[in-house]
Protein backbone atom coordinates (compact mmCIF):
# COMPACT_ATOMS: atom_id res chain seq x y z
CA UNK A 1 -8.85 -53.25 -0.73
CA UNK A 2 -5.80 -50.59 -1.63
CA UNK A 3 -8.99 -47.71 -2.44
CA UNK A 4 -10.68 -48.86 0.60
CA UNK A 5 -7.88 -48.14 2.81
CA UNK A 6 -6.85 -45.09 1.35
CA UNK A 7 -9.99 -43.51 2.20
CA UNK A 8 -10.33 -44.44 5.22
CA UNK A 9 -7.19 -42.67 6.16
CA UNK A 10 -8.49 -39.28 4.11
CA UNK A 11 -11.54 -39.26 6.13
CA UNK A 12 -9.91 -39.40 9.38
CA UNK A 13 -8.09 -35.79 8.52
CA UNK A 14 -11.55 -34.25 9.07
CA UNK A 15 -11.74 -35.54 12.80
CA UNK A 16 -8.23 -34.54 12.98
CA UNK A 17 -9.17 -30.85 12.04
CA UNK A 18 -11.86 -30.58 14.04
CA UNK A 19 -9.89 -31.31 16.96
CA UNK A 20 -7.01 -28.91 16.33
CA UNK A 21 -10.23 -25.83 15.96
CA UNK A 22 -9.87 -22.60 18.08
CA UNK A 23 -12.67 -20.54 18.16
CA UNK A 24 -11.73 -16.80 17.85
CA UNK A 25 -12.71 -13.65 20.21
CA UNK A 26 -15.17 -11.55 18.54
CA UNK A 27 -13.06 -8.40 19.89
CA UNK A 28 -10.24 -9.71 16.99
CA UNK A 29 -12.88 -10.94 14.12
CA UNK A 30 -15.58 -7.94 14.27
CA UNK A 31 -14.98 -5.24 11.78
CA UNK A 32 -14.44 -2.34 14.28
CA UNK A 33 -12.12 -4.59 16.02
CA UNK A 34 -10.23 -2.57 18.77
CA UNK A 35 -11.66 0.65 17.75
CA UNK A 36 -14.55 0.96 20.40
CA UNK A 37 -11.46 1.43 22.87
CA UNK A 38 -9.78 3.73 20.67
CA UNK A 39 -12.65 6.18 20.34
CA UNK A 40 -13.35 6.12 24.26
CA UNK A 41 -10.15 6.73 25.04
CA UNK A 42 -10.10 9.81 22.87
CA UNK A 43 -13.02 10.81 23.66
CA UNK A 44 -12.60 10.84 27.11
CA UNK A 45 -9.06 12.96 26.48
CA UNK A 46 -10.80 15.75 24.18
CA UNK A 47 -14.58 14.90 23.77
CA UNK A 48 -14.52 14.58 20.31
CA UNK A 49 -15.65 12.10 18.13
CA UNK A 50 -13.96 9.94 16.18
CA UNK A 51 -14.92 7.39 13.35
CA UNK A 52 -13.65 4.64 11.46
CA UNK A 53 -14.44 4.38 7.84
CA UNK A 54 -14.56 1.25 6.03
CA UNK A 55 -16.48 1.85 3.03
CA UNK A 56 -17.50 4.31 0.05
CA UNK A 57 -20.73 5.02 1.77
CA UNK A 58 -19.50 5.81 4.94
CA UNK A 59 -16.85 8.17 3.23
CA UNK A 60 -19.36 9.76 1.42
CA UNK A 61 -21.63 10.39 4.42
CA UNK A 62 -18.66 11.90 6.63
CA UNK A 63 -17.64 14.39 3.34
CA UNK A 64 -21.28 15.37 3.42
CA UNK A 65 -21.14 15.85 7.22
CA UNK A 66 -18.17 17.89 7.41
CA UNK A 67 -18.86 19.76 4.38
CA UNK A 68 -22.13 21.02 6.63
CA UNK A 69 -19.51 22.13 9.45
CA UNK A 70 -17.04 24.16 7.19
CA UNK A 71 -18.75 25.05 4.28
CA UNK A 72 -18.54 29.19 4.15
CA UNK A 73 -18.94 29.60 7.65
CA UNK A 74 -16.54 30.47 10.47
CA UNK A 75 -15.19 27.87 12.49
CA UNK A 76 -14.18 27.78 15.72
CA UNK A 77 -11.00 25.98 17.70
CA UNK A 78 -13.19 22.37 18.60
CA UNK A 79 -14.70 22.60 14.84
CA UNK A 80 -11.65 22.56 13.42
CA UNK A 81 -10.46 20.08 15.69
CA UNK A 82 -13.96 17.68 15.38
CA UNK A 83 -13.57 18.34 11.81
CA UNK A 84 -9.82 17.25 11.51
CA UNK A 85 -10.63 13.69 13.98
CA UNK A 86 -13.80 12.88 11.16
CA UNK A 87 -11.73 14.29 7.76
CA UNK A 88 -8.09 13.61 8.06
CA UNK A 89 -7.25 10.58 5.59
CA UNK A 90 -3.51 9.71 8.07
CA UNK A 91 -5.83 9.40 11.04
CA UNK A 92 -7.65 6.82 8.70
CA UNK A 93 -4.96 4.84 8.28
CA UNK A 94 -3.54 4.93 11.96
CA UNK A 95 -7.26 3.36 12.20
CA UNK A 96 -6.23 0.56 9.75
CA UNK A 97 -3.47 -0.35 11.56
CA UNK A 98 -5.05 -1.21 14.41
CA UNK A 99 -7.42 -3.26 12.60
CA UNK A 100 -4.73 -4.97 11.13
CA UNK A 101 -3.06 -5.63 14.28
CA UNK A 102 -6.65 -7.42 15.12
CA UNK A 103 -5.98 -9.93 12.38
CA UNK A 104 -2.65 -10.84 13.51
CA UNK A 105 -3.90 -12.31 17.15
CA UNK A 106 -6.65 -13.33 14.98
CA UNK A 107 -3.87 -15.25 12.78
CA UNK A 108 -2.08 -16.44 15.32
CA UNK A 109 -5.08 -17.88 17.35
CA UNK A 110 -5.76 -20.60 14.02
CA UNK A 111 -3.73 -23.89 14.54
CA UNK A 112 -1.48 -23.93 11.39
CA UNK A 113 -2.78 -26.05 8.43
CA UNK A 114 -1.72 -29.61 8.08
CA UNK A 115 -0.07 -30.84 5.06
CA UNK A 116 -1.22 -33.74 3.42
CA UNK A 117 1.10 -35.46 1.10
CA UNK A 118 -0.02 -38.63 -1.19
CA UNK A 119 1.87 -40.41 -3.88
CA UNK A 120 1.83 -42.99 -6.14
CA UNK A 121 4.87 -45.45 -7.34
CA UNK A 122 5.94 -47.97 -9.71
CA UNK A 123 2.99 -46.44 -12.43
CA UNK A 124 2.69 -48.92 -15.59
CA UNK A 125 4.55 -51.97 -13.79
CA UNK A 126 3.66 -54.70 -15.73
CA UNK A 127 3.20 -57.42 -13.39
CA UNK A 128 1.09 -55.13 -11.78
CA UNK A 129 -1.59 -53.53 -14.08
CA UNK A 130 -1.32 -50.26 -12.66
CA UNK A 131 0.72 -49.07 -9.78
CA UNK A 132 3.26 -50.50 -7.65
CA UNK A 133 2.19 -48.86 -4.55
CA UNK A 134 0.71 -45.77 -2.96
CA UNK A 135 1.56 -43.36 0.17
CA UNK A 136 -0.09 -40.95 2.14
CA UNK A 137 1.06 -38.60 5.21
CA UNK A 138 -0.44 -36.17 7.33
CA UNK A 139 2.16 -33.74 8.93
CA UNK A 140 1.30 -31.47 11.81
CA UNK A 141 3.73 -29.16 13.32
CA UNK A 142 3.59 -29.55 17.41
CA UNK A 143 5.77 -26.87 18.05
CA UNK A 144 2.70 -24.44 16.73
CA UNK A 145 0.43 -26.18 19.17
CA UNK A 146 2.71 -26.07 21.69
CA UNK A 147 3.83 -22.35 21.96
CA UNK A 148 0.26 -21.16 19.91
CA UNK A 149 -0.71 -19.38 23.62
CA UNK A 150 2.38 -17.56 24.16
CA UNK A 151 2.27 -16.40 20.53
CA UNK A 152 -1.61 -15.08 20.75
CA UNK A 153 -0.69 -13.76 24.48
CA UNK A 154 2.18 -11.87 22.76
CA UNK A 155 0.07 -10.37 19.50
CA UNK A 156 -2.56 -9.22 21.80
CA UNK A 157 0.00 -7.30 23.53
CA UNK A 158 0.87 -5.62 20.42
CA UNK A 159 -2.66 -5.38 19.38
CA UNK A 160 -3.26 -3.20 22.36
CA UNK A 161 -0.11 -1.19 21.60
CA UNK A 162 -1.89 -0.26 18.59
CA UNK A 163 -4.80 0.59 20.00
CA UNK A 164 -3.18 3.06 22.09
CA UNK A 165 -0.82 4.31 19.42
CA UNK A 166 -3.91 5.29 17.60
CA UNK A 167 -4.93 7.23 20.49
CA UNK A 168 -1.92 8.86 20.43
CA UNK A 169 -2.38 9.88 17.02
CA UNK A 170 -5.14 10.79 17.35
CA UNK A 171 -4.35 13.29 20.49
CA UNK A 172 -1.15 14.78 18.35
CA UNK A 173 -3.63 15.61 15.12
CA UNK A 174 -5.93 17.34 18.05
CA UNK A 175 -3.23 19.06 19.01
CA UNK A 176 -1.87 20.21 15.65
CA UNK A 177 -5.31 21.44 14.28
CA UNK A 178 -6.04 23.52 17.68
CA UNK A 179 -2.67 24.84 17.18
CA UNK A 180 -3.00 25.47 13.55
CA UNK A 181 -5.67 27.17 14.41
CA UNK A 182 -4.52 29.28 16.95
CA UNK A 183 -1.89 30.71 14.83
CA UNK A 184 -4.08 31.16 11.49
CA UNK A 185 -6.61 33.15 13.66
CA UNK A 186 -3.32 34.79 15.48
CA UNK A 187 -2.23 35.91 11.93
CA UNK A 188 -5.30 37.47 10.56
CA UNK A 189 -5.26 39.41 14.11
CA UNK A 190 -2.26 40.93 13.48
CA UNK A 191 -3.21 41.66 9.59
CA UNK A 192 -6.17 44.03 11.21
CA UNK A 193 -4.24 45.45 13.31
CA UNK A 194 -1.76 46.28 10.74
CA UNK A 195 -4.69 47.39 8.59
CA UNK A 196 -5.87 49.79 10.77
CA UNK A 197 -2.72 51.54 11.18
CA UNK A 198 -2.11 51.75 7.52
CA UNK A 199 -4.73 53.99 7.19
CA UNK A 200 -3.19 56.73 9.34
CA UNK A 201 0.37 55.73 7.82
CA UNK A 202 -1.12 56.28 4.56
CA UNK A 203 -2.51 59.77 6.06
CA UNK A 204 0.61 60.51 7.40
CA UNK A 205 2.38 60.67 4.15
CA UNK A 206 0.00 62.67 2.32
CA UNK A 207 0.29 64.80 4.74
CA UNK A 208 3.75 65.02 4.52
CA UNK A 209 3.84 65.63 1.09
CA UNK A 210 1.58 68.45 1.56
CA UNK A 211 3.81 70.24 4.19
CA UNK A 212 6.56 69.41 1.95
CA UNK A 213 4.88 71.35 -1.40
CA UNK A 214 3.94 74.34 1.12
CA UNK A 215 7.56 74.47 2.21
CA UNK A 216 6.67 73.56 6.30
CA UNK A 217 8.68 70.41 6.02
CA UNK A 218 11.75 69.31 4.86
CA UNK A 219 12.81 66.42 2.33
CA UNK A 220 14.13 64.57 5.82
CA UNK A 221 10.93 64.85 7.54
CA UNK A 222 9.06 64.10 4.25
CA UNK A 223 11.22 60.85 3.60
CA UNK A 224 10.68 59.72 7.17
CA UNK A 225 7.07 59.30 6.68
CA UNK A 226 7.10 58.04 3.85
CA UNK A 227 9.64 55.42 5.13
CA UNK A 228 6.68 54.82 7.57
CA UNK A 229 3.91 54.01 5.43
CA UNK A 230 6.20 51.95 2.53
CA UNK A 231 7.50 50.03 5.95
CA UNK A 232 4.44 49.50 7.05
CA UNK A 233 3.01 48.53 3.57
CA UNK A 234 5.68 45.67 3.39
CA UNK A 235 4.66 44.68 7.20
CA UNK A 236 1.10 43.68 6.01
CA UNK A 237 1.61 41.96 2.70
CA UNK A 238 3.85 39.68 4.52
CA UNK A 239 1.16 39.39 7.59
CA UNK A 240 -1.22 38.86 4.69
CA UNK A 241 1.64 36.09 3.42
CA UNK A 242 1.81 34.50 6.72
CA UNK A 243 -1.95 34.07 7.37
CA UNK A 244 -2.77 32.40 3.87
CA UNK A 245 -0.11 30.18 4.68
CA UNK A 246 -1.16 29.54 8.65
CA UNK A 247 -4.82 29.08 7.46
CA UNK A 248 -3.69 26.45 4.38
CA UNK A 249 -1.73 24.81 7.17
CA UNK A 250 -4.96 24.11 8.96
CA UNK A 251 -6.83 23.08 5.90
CA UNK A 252 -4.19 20.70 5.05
CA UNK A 253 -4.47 19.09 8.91
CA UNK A 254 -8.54 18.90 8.23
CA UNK A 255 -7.80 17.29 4.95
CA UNK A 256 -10.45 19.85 3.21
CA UNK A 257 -9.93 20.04 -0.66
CA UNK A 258 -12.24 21.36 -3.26
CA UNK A 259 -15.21 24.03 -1.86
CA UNK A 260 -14.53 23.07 1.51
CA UNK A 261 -11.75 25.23 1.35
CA UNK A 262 -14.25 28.08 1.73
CA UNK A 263 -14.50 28.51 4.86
CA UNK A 264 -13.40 31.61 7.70
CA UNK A 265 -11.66 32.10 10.71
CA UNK A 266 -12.13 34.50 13.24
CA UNK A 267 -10.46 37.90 12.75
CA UNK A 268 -9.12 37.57 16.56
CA UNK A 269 -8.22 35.14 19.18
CA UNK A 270 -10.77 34.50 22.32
CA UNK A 271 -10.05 36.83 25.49
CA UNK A 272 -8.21 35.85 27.98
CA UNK A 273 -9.73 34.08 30.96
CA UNK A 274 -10.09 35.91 34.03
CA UNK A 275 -8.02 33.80 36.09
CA UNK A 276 -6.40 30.31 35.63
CA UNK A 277 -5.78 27.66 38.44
CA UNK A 278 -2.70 25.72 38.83
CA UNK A 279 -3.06 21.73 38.62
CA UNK A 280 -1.64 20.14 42.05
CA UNK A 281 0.84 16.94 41.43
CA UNK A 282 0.82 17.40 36.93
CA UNK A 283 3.59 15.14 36.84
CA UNK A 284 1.71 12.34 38.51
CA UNK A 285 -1.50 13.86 36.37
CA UNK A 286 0.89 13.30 33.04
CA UNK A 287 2.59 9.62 34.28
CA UNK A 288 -1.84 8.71 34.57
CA UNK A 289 -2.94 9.44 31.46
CA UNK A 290 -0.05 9.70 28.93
CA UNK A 291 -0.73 7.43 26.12
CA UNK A 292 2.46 7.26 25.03
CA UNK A 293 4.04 6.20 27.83
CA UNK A 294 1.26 3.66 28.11
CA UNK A 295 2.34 1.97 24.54
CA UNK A 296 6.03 1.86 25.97
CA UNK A 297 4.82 -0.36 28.83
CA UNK A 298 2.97 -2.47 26.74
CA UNK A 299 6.13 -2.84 24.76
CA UNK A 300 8.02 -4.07 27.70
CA UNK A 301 5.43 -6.35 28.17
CA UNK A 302 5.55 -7.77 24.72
CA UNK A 303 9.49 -7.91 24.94
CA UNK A 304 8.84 -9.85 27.98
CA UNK A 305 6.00 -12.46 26.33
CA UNK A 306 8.88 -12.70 23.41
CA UNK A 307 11.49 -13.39 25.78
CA UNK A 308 9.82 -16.21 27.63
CA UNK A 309 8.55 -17.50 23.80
CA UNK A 310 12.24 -17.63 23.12
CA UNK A 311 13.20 -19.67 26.15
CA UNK A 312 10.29 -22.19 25.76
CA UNK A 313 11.49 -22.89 22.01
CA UNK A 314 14.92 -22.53 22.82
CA UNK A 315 16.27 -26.07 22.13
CA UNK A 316 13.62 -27.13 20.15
CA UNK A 317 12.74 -24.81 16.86
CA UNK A 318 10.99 -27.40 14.05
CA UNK A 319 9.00 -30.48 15.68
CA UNK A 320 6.37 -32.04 13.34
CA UNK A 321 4.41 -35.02 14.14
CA UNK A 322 4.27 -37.01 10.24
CA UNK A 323 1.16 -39.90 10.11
CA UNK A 324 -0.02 -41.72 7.35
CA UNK A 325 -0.47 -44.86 5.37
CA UNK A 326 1.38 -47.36 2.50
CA UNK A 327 -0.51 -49.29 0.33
CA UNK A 328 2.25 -52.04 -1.35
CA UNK A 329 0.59 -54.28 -4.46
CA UNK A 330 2.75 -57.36 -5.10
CA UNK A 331 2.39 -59.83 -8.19
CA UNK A 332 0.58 -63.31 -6.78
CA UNK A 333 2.60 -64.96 -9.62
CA UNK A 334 -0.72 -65.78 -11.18
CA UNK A 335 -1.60 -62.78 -12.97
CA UNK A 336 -2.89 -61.11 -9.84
CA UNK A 337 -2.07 -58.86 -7.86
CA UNK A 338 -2.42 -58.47 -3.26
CA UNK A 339 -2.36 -55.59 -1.39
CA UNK A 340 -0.60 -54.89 2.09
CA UNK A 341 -1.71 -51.22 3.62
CA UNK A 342 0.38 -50.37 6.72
CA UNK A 343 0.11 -47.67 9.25
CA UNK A 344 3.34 -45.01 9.10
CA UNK A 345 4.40 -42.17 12.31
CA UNK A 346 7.40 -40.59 11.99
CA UNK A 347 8.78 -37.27 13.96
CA UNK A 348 10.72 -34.84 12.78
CA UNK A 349 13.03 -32.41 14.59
CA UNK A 350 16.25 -30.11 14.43
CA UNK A 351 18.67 -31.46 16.50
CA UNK A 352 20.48 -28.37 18.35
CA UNK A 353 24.44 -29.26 18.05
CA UNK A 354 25.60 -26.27 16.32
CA UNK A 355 22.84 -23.54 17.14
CA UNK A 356 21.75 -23.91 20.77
CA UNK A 357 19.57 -21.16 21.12
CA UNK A 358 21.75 -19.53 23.12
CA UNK A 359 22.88 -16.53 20.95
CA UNK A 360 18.89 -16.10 20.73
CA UNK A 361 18.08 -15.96 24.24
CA UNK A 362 20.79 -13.49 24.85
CA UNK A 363 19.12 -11.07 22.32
CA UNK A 364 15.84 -11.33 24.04
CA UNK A 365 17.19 -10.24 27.30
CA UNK A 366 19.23 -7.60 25.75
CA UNK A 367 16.13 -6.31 24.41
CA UNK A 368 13.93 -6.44 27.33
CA UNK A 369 16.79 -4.33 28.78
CA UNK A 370 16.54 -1.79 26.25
CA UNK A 371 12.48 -1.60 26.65
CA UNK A 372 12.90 -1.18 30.03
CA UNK A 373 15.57 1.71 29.66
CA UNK A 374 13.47 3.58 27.20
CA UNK A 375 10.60 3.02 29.45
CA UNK A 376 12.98 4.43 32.10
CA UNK A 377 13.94 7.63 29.83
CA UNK A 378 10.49 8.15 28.76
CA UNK A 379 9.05 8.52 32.26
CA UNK A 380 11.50 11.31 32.67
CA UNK A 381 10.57 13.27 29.60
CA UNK A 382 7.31 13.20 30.63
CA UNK A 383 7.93 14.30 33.79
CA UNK A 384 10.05 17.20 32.34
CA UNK A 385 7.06 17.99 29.72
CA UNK A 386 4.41 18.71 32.35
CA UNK A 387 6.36 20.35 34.55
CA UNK A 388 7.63 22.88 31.53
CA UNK A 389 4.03 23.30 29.94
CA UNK A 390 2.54 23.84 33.48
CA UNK A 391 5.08 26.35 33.70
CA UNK A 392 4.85 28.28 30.15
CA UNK A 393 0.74 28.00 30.58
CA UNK A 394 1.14 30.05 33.45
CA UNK A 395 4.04 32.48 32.80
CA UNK A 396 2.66 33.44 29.51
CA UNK A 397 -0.90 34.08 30.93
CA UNK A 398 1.15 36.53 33.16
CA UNK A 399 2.49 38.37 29.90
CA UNK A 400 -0.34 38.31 28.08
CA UNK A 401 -2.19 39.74 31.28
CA UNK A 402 0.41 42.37 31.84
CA UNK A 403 0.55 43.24 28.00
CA UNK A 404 -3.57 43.50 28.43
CA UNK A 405 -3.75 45.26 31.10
CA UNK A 406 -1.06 47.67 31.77
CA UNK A 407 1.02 48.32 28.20
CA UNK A 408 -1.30 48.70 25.78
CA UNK A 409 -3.69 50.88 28.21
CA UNK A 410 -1.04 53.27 29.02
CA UNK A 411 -0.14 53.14 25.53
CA UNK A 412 -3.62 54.26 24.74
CA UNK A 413 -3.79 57.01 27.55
CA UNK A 414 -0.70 58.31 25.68
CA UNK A 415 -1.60 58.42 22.07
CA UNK A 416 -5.11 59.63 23.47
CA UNK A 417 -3.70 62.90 25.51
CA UNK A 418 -1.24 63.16 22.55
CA UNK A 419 -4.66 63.40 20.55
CA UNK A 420 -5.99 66.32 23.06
CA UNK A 421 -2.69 68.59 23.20
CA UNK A 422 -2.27 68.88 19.42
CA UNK A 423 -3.10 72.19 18.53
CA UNK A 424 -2.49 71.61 14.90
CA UNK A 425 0.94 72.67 15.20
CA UNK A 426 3.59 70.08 13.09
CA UNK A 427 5.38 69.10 15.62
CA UNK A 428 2.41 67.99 17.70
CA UNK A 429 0.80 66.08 14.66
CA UNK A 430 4.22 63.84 13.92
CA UNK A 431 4.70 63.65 17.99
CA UNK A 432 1.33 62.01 17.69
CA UNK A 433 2.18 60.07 14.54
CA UNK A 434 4.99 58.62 16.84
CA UNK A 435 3.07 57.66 19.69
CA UNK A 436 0.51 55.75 16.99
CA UNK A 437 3.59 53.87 15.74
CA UNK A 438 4.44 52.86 19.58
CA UNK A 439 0.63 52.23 20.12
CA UNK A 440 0.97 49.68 16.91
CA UNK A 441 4.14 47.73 18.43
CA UNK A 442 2.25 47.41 21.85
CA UNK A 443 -0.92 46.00 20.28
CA UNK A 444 1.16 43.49 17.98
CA UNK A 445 3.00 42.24 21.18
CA UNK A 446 0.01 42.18 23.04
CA UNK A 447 -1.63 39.82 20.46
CA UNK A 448 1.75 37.75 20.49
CA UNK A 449 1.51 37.05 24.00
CA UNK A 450 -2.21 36.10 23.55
CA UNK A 451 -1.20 33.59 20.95
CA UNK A 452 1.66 32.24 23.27
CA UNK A 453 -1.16 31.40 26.02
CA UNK A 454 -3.90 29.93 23.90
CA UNK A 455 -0.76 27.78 22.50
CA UNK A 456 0.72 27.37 26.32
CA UNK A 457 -2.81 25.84 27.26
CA UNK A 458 -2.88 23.58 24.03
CA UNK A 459 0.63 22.15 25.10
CA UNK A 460 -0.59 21.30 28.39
CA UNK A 461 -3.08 19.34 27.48
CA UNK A 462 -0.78 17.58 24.71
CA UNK A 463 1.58 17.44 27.89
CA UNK A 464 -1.15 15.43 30.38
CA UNK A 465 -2.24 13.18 27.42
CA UNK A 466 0.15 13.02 25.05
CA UNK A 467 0.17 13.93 21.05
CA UNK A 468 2.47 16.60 21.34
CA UNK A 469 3.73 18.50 18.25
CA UNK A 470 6.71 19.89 16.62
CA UNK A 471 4.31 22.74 15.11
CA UNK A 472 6.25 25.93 16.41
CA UNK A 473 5.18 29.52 16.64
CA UNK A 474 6.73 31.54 13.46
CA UNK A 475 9.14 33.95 15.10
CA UNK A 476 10.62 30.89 16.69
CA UNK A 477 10.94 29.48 13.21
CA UNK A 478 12.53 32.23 12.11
């Protein structure tokens, strides 16, 4: 009768169970779980592609692919950038986490396990052969069920938080690697422009030396030109210094080791456009479609779910519902033994004298103030950031412009009718020298205030969708 009973009470958990089940969104339980909107959304931002991957094979397949893009070959600007989005391993993991994020609504979606408890008393009495009695419970917590939809409501908040921080990171390694680039191509510019000189630097001071054996130039005028050429010399091994290291800076951000390494870029930045148009209303443009500012909402949201989970489990924070069964065997007093099975519910709860919650719900609105001030604060950087990189896109295409079109031409004309007067007297020939040196400093500035545009427009577009970087040009570092 007692082994009858007792499992007929173990048989009822399964009915229990089954009546607890929630049945999970596929968006939390497929593998790409929340990525589909993360590559869109990028996609959409830069039109590049983006991938996810979860296994060896698919590792090996995207080394293979971007090993075909890079592979001794010059890249441009979006290849580095498309190469970056496929290659960089810290993407990869920004992936993860929103994967992970899946799992927690997933989590919190499952009803929490019951605990079954069963026992046995009185073992070896006497009068009883066996046992004395036996006891089994069933405890369920009701506070789960009960606030289980304000707890998925509030992970699926944060699991679209994560999608969109991925976005973000996504848009700041964009950014990097098409700044990166800019500056490693920027450096090897100026290196062959530097090279070029050198030669006639190099010319200079032979000839120099020449004049000086024959007695037509003194050790002043001999020294100065050498000064020139050793100057110079020093100029483009630390050119040479600076694009290695601008260039391993971008290999880094493309996560290329081993012979993907070998690989070229250009010897000179793109020409400047012909004319650029000026975006009407960029702050609104920026509040649209910054992602950034889009997870900060999302977090005021989820301070908001939290707060009102708070409240609703404010008074209340342990309640567990406790059924089960006792099986008692008693001596008949002639060597026998009867059984008695009863029926047991008991409820369990914190009673809230000493902690009522309220110190709790004072935190939550506390922090849904600070959400909401940072929100606030945010909306004004960005607001400040578009306006500035509308700004510096179009002030430094008017210096580059100028620079293009004006300085270095007349600096040209010069060196050129310098060029046509000589008449192979020395003074003419260093006068010349002189306006070569100027004709240097104007080309170097020139391709300065190319790189400052190309970087201006990169900014922009970090400034309208977010992702933007601390990566700074190197005369500001120093």
């Amino acid at each position: 009768m007692k082994i009858i009973s007792s499992k007929r009470s173990l048989l009822m958990i399964p009915f229990v169970l089954a009546a607890c089940s929630t049945t999970v969104a596929d968006k939390y339980t497929a593998p790409n779980a929340g990525f589909g909107a993360v590559s869109d959304a990028a996609n959409k931002a830069i039109g590049k592609e983006t991938v996810w991957a979860q296994s060896q094979q698919q590792s090996r397949d995207l080394s293979k692919r971007v090993h075909g893009l890079v592979y001794r070959k010059t890249i441009s600007a979006e290849t580095a950038v498309q190469v970056a989005l496929l290659n960089n391993k810290g993407l990869q993991a920004a992936y993860a986490e929103v994967g992970i994020s899946a799992t927690e609504v997933w989590q919190e979606a499952l009803p929490e396990n019951p605990v079954i408890s069963l026992g046995i008393f009185g073992l070896g009495a006497p009068e009883l052969g066996v046992f004395r009695s036996i006891e089994g419970t069933l405890a369920t917590n009701l506070l789960d069920a009960r606030t289980r939809k304000q707890r998925v409501a509030l992970a699926d908040v944060q699991f679209q938080q994560a999608q969109l921080s991925a976005v973000t990171e996504t848009l700041r390694l964009a950014a990097e690697t098409r700044q990166a680039w800019i500056m490693a191509v920027s450096a090897f510019e100026a290196l062959d422009n530097l090279k070029q000189v050198t030669h006639t630097a190099d010319a200079s001071s032979k000839l120099a030396q020449n004049l000086g054996e024959a007695g037509s130039l003194d050790k002043g005028g001999q020294a100065r030109e050498h000064a020139f050429y050793a100057e110079l010399a020093g100029k483009a091994a630390k050119a040479r210094l600076e694009a290695q290291a601008a260039k391993e800076q971008l290999t880094r951000l493309m996560g290329l080791w081993g012979t993907d390494v070998d690989y070229y870029v250009p010897n000179a930045l793109p020409r400047l456009p012909n004319s650029i148009s000026r975006r009407k209303s960029i702050e609104t443009i920026a509040l649209q479609n910054r992602f950034d500012l889009k997870v900060a909402k999302l977090g005021l949201e989820a301070t908001a779910k939290a707060f009102g989970m708070t409240d609703a489990s404010r008074y209340v924070t342990d309640l567990e519902l406790i059924a089960g069964f006792e099986t008692e065997r008693e001596s008949d007093g002639a060597g026998g033994a009867a059984s008695d099975t009863t029926p047991q519910l008991e409820l369990e709860f914190a009673i809230p004298i000493f902690d009522t919650g309220q110190a709790r719900l004072r935190k939550a609105e506390l922090s849904y103030l600070r959400a909401a001030n940072v929100l606030a604060e945010m909306a004004v950087g960005v607001r400040s950031e578009a306006r500035g990189a509308e700004a510096a896109y179009h002030g430094s295409y008017e210096i580059a412009r100028h620079y293009r079109d004006t300085v270095v031409p007349l600096r040209k004309v010069v060196e050129e009718a310098a060029l046509l007067s000589n008449n192979g007297m020395i003074t003419n020939t260093f006068e010349l020298l002189d306006d070569t040196r100027e004709t240097l400093d104007a080309s170097l500035e020139a391709g300065d205030a190319k790189r400052d545009f190309w970087l201006a427009k990169a900014n922009l577009t970090a400034a309208i969708y977010g992702g933007a970087t601390s990566l700074n040009r190197s005369d500001d570092a120093e």
